[in-house]
C-alpha atoms as a PDB file:
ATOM      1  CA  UNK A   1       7.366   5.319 -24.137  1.00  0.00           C
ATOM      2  CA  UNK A   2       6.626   2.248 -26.505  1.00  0.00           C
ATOM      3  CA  UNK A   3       5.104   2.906 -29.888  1.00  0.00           C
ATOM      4  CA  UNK A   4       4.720   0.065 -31.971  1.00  0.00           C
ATOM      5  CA  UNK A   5       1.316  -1.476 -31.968  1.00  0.00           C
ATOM      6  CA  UNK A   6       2.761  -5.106 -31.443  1.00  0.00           C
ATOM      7  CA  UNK A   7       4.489  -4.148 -28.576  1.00  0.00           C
ATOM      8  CA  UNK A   8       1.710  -2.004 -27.145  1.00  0.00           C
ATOM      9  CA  UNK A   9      -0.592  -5.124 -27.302  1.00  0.00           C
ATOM     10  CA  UNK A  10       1.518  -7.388 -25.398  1.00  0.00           C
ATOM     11  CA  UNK A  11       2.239  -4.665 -23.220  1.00  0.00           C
ATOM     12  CA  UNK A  12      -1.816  -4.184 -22.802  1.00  0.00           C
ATOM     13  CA  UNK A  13      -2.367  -7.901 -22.343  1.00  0.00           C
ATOM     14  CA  UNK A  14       0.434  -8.460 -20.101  1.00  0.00           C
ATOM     15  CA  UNK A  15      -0.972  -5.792 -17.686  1.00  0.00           C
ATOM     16  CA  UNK A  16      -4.346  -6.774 -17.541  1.00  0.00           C
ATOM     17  CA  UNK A  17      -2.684 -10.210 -16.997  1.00  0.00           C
ATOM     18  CA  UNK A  18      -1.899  -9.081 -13.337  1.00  0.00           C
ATOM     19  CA  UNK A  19      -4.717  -7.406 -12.023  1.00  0.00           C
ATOM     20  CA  UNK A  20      -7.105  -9.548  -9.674  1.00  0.00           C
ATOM     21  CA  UNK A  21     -10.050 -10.752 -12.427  1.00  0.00           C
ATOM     22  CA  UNK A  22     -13.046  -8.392 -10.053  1.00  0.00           C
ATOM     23  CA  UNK A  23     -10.302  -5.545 -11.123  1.00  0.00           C
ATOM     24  CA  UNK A  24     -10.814  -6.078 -15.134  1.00  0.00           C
ATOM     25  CA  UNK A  25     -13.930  -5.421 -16.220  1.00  0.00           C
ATOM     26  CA  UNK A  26     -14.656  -2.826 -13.196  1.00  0.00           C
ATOM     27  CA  UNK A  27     -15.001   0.193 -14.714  1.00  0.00           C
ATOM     28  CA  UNK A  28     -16.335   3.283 -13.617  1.00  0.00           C
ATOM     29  CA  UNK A  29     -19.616   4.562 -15.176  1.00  0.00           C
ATOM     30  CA  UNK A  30     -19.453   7.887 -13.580  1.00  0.00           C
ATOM     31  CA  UNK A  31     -16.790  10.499 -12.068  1.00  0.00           C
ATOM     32  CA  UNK A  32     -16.686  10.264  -8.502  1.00  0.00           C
ATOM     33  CA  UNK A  33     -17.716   8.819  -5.014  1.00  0.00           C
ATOM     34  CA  UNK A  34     -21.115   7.941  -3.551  1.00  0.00           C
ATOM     35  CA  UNK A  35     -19.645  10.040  -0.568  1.00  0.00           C
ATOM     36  CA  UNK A  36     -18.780  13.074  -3.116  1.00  0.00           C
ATOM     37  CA  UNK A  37     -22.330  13.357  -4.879  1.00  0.00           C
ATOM     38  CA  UNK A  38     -23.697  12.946  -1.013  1.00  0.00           C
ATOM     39  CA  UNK A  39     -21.608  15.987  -0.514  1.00  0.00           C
ATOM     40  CA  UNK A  40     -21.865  17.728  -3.259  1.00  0.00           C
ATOM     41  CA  UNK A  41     -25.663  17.892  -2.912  1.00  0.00           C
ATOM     42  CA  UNK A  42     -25.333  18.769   0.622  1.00  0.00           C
ATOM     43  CA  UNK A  43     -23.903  21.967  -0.296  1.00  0.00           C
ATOM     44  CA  UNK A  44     -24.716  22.878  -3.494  1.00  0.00           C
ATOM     45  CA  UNK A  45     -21.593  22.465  -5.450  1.00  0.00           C
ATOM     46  CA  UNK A  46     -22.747  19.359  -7.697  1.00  0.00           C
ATOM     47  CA  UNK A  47     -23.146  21.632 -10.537  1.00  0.00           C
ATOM     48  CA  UNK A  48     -19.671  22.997 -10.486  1.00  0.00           C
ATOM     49  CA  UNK A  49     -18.573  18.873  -9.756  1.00  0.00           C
ATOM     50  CA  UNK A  50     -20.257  18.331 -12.617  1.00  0.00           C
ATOM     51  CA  UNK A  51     -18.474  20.951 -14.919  1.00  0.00           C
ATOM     52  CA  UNK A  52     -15.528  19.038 -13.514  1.00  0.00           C
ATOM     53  CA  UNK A  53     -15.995  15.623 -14.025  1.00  0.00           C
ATOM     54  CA  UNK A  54     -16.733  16.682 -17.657  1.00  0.00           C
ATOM     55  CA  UNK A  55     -14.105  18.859 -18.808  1.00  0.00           C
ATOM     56  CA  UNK A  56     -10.893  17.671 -16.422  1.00  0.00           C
ATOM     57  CA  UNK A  57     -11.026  13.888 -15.553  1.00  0.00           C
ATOM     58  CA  UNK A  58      -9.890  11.252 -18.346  1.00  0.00           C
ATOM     59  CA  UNK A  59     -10.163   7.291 -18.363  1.00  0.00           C
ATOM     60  CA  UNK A  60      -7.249   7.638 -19.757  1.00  0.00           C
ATOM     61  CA  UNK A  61      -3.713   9.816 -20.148  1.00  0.00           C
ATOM     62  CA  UNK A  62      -3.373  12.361 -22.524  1.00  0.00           C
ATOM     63  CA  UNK A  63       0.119  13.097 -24.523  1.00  0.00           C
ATOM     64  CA  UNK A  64       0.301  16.069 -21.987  1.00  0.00           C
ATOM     65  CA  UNK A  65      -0.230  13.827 -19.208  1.00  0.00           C
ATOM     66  CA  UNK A  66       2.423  11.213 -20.629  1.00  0.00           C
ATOM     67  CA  UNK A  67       5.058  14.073 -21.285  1.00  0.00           C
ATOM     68  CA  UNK A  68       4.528  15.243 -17.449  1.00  0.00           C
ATOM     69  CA  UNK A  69       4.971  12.379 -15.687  1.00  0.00           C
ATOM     70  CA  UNK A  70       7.985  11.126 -17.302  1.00  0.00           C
ATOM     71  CA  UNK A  71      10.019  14.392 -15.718  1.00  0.00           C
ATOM     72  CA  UNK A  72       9.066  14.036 -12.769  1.00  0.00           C
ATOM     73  CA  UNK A  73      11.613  13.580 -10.181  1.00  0.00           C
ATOM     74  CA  UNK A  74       8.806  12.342  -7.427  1.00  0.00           C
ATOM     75  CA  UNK A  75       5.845  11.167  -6.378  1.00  0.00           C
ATOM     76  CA  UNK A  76       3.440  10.543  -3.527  1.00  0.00           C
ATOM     77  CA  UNK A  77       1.513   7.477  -3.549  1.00  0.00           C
ATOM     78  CA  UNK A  78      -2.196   6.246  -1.415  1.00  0.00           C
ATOM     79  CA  UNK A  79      -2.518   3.208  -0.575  1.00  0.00           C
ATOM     80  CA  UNK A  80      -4.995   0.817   1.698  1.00  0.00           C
ATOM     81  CA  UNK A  81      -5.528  -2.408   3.179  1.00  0.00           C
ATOM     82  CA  UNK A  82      -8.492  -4.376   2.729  1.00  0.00           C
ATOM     83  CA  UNK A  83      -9.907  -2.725   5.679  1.00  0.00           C
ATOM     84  CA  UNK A  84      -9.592   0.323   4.602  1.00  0.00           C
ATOM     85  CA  UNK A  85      -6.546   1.212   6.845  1.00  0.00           C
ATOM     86  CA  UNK A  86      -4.643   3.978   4.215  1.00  0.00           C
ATOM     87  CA  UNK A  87      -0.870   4.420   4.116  1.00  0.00           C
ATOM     88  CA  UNK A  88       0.789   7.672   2.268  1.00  0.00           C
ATOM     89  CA  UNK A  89       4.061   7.474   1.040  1.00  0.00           C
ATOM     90  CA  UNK A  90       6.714   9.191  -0.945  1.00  0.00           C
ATOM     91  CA  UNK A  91       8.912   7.445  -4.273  1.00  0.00           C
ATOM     92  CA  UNK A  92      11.634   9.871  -5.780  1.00  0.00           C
ATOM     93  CA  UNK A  93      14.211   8.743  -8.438  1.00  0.00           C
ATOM     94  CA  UNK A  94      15.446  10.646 -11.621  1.00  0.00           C
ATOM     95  CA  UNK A  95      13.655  12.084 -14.161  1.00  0.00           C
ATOM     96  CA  UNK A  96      11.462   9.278 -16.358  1.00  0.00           C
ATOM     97  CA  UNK A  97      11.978   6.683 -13.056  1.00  0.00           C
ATOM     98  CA  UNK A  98       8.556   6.431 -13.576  1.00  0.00           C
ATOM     99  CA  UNK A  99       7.319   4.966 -17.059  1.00  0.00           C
ATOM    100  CA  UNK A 100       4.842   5.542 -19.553  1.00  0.00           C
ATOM    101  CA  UNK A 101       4.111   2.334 -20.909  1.00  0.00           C
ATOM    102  CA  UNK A 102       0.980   3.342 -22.698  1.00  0.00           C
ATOM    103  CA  UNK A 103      -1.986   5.778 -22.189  1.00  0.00           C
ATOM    104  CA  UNK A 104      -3.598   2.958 -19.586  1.00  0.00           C
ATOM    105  CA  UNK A 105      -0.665   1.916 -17.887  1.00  0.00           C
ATOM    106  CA  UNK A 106       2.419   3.319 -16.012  1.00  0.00           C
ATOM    107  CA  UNK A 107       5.197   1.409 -13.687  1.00  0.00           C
ATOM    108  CA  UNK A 108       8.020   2.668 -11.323  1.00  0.00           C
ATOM    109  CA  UNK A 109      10.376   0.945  -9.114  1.00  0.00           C
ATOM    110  CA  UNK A 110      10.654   0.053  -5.919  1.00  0.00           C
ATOM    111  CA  UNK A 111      14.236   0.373  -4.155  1.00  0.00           C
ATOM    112  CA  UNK A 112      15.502  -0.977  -1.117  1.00  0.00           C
ATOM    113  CA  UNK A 113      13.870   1.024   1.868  1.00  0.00           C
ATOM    114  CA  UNK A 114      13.572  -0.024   5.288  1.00  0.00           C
ATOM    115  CA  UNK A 115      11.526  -3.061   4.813  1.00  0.00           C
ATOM    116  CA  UNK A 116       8.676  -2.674   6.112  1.00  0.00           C
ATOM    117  CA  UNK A 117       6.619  -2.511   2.778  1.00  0.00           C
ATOM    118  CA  UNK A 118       4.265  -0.786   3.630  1.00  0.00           C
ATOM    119  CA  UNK A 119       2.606   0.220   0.275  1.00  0.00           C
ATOM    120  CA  UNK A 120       3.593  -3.206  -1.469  1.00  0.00           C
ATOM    121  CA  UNK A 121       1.789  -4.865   1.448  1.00  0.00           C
ATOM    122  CA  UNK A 122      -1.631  -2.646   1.097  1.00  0.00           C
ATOM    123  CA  UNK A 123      -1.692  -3.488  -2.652  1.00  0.00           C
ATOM    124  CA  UNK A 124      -1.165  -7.320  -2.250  1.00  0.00           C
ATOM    125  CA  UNK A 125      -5.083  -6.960   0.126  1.00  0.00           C
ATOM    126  CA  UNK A 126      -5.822  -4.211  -2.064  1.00  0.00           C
ATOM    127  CA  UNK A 127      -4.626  -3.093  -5.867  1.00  0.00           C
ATOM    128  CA  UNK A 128      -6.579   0.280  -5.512  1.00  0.00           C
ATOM    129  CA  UNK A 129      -3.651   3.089  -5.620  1.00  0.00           C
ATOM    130  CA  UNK A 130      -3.669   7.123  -6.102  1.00  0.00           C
ATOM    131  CA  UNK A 131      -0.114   8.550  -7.492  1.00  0.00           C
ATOM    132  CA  UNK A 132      -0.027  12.356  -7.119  1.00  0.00           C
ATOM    133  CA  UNK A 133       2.683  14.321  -8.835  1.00  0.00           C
ATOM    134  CA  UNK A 134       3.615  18.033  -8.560  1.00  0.00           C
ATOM    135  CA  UNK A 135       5.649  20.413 -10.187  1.00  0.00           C
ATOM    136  CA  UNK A 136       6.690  22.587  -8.005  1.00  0.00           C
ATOM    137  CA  UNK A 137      10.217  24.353  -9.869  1.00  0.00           C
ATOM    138  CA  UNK A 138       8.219  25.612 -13.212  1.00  0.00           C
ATOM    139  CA  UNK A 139       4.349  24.903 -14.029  1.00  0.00           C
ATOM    140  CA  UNK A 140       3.634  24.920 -10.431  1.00  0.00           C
ATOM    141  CA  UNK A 141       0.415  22.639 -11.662  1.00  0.00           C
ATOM    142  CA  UNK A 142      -0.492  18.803 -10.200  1.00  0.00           C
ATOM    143  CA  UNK A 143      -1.359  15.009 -11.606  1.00  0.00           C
ATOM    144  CA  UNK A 144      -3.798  12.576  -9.773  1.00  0.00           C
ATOM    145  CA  UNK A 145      -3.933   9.624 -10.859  1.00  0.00           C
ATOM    146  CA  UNK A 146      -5.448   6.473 -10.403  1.00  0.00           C
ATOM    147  CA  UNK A 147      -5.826   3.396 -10.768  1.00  0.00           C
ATOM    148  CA  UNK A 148      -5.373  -0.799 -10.169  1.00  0.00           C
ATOM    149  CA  UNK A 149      -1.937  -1.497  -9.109  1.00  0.00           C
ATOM    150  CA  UNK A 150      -0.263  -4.958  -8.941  1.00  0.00           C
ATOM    151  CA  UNK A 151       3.526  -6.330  -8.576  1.00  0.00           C
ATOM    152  CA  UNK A 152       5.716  -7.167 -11.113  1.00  0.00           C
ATOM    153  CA  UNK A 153       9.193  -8.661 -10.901  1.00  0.00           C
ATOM    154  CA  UNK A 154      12.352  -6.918 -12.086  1.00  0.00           C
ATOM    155  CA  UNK A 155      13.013  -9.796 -14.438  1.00  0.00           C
ATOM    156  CA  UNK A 156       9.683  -9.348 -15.979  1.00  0.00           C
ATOM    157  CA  UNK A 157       9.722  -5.894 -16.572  1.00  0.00           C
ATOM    158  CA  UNK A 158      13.022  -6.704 -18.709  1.00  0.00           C
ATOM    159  CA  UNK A 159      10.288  -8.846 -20.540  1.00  0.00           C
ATOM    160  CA  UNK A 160       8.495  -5.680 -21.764  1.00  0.00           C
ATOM    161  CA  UNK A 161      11.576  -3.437 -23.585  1.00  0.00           C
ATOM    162  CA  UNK A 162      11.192  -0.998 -21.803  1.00  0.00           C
ATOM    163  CA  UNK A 163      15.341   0.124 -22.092  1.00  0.00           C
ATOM    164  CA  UNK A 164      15.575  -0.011 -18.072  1.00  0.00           C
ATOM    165  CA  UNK A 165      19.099   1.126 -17.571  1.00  0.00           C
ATOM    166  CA  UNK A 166      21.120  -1.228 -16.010  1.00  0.00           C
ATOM    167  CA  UNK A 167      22.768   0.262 -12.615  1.00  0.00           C
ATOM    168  CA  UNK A 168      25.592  -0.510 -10.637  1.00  0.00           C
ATOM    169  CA  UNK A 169      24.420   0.800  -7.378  1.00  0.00           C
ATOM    170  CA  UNK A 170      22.634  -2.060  -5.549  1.00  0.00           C
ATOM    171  CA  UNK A 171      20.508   0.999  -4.115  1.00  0.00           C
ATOM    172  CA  UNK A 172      19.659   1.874  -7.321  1.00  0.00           C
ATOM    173  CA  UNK A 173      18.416  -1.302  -8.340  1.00  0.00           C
ATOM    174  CA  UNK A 174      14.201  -1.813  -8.154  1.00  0.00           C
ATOM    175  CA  UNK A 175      13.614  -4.937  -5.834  1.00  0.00           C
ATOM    176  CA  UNK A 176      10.635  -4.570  -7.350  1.00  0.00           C
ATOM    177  CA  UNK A 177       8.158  -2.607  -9.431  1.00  0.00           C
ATOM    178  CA  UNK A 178       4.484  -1.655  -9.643  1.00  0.00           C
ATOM    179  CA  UNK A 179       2.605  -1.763 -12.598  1.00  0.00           C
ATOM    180  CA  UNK A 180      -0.625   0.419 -13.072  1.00  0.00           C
ATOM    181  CA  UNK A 181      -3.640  -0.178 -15.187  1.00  0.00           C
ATOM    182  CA  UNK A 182      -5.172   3.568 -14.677  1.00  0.00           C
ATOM    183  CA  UNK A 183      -8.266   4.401 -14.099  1.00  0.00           C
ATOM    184  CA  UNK A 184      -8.973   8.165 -13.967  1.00  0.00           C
ATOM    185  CA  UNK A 185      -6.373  10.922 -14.298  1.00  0.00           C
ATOM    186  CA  UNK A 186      -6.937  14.415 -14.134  1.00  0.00           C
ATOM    187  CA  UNK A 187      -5.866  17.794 -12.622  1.00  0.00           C
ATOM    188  CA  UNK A 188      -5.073  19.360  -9.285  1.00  0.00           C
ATOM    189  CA  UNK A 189      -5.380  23.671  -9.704  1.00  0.00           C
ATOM    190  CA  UNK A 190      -2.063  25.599  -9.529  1.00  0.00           C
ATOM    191  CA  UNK A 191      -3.280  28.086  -7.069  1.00  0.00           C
ATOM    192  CA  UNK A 192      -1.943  26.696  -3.801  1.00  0.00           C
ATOM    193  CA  UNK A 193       1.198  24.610  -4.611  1.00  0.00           C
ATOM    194  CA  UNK A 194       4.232  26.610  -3.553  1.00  0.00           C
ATOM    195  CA  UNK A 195       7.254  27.427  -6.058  1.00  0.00           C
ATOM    196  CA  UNK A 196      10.434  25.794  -4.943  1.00  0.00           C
ATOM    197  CA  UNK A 197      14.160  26.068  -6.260  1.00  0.00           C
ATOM    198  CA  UNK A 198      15.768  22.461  -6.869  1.00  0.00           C
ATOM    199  CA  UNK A 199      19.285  22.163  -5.542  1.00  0.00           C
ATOM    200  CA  UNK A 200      21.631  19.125  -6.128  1.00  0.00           C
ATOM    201  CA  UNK A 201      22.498  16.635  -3.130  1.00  0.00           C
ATOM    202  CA  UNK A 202      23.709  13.339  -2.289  1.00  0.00           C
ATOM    203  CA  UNK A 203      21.239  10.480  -2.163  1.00  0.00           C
ATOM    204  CA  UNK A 204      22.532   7.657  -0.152  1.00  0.00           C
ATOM    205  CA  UNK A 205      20.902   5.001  -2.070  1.00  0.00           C
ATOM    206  CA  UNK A 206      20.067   1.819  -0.472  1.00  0.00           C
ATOM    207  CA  UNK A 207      21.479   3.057   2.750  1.00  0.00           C
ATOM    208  CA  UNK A 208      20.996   2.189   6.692  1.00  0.00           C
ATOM    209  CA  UNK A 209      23.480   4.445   8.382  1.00  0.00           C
ATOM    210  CA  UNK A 210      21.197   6.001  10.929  1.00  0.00           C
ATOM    211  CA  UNK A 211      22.979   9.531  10.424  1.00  0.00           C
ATOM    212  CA  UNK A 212      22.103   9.580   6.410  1.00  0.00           C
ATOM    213  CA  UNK A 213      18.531   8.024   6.712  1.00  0.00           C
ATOM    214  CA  UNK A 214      17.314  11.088   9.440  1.00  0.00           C
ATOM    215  CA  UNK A 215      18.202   9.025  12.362  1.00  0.00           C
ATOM    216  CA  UNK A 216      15.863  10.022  15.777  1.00  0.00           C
ATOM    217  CA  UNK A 217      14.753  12.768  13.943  1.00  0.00           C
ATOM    218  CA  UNK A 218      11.017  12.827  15.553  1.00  0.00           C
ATOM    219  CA  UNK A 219      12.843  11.549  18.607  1.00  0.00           C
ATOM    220  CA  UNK A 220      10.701   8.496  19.026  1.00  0.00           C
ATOM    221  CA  UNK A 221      13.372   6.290  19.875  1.00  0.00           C
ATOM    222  CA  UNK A 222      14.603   8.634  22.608  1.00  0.00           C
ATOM    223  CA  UNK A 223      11.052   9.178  24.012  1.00  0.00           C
ATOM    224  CA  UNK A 224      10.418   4.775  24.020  1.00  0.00           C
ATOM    225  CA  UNK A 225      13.585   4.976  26.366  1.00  0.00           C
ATOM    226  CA  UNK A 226      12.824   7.688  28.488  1.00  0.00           C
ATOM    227  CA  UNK A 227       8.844   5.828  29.078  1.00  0.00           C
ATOM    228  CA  UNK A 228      10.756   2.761  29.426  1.00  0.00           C
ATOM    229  CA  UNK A 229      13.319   4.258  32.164  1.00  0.00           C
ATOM    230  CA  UNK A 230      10.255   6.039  33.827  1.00  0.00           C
ATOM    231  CA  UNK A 231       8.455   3.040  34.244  1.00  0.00           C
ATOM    232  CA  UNK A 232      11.254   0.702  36.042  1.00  0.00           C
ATOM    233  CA  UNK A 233      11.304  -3.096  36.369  1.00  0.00           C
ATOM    234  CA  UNK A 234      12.014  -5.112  40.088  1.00  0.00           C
ATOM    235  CA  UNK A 235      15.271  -5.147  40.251  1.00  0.00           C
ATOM    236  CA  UNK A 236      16.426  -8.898  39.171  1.00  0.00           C
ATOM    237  CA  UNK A 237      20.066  -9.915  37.803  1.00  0.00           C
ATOM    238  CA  UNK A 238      18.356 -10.084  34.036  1.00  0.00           C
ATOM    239  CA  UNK A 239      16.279  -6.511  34.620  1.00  0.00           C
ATOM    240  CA  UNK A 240      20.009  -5.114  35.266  1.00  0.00           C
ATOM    241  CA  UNK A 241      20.875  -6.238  31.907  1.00  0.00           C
ATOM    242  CA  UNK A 242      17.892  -4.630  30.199  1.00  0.00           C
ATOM    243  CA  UNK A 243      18.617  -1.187  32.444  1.00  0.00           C
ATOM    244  CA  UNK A 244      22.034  -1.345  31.006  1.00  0.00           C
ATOM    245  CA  UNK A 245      21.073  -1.833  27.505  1.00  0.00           C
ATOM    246  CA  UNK A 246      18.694   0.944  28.174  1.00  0.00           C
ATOM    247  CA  UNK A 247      21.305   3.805  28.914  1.00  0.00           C
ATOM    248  CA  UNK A 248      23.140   2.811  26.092  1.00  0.00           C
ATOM    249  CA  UNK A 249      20.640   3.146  24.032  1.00  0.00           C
ATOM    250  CA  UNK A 250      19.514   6.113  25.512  1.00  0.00           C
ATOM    251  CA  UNK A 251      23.012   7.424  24.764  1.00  0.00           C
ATOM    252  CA  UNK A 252      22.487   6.525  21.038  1.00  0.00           C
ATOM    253  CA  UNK A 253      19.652   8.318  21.179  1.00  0.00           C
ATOM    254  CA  UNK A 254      20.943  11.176  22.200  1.00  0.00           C
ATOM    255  CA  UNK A 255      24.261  11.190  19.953  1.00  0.00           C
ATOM    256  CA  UNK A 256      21.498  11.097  17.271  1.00  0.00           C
ATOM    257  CA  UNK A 257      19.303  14.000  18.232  1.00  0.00           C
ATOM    258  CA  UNK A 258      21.376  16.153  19.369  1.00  0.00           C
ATOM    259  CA  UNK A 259      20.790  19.535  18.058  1.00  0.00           C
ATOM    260  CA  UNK A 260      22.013  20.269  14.670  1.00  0.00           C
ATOM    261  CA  UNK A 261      21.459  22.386  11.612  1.00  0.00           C
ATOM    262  CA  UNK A 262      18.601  20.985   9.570  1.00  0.00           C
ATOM    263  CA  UNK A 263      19.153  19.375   6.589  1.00  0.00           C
ATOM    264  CA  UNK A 264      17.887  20.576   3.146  1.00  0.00           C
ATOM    265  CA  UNK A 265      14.305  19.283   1.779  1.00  0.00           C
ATOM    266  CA  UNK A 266      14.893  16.449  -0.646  1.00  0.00           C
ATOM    267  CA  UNK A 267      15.343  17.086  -3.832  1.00  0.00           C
END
């Protein structure tokens, strides 16, 4: 984490510097939804809310907020579109892949995925994001937080001294990263999050062999060919060549879901 007030300032002002201008001077004057203080009312728990709001949920992150997220291995992150279509998804790197730049802002990388970009493309329409981190091997306790999320080069993180390792593994390196100005933070109750025991694996960083990403797992592929084989075409010189493709595929499929011992959670 930076501490030097110089650096902490152009850190600040570069931050702000990417938000969408509605996003700056948007702050929250109270905890919580319309929807949640319609609910609370509605049955009867906007006292206890209340209690809450005061004594759990920060504008900003505390020391012990700071210290927590930078060992965490993972992270789920909440995203939307600008019509409100939401998209959940799941970032994991080494401990401290996700930095602390200051008590109002945090960043982590993105790698090379599939490339669909999904969550990059929600925050482009919309910068509204929820991170939620868990520790599930020790304090068995839980992070939301919140905030105004925007894109930020690799180059330009450089920019901020921020002692990004350099890494040799092009699936290690972050195509891009996401910086986030937060807006709330607080705590989500040990009493259902499940104790689990870490064990080491290979990551295949950067990957697209079928086998190491999960191939069929869900069998969707396999079930597209099957409604596609169930469903068949007139029979025409080109519509042999699509049948043909088919099977193949089918075959793929197949080699690919065929049943085998499951492999261990990620780590």
């Amino acid at each position: 984490m930076i501490g030097e007030g110089r650096a902490m300032t152009v850190i600040n002002i570069a931050a702000r510097a990417f938000l969408p201008t509605r996003m700056r001077n948007d702050r929250r004057r109270q905890s919580g939804s319309a929807g949640e203080r319609i609910l609370q009312e509605r049955y009867g728990t906007t006292q206890r809310a209340q209690q809450f709001y005061k004594n759990q949920v920060t504008g900003q992150l505390t020391p012990v907020m700071q210290q927590f997220i930078q060992r965490m291995e993972m992270a789920f992150i909440a995203t939307s579109d600008s019509s409100g279509e939401c998209d959940c998804s799941f970032r994991a790197g080494p401990a401290g892949f996700i930095k602390v730049l200051d008590s109002h802002t945090i960043a982590y990388p993105e790698y090379r995925g599939n490339g669909v970009m999904a969550s990059l493309g929600n925050m482009l329409q919309n910068p509204h994001i929820g991170i939620f981190l868990a520790d599930f091997t020790h304090d068995l306790i839980g992070l939301h937080v919140n905030g105004d999320a925007s894109l930020v080069t690799p180059a330009r993180m450089q920019e901020f001294d921020l002692d990004i390792p350099e890494c040799g593994h092009p699936g290690r390196r972050p195509v891009q990263w996401v910086l986030v100005q937060v807006t709330e933070a607080y705590i989500h109750c040990s009493k259902h999050i499940p104790k689990m025991i870490p064990q080491s694996r290979v990551r295949h960083w950067g990957t697209d062999n079928p086998r190491h990403k999960g191939g069929d797992y869900f069998g969707v592929a396999a079930s597209k060919v099957a409604a596609a084989q169930a469903d068949p075409l007139p029979v025409t010189a080109s519509n042999r060549l699509v049948r043909a493709m088919s099977s193949r595929l089918s075959r793929s499929a197949y080699d690919l879901a065929r049943p085998r011992e499951h492999p261990p959670l990620p780590g």
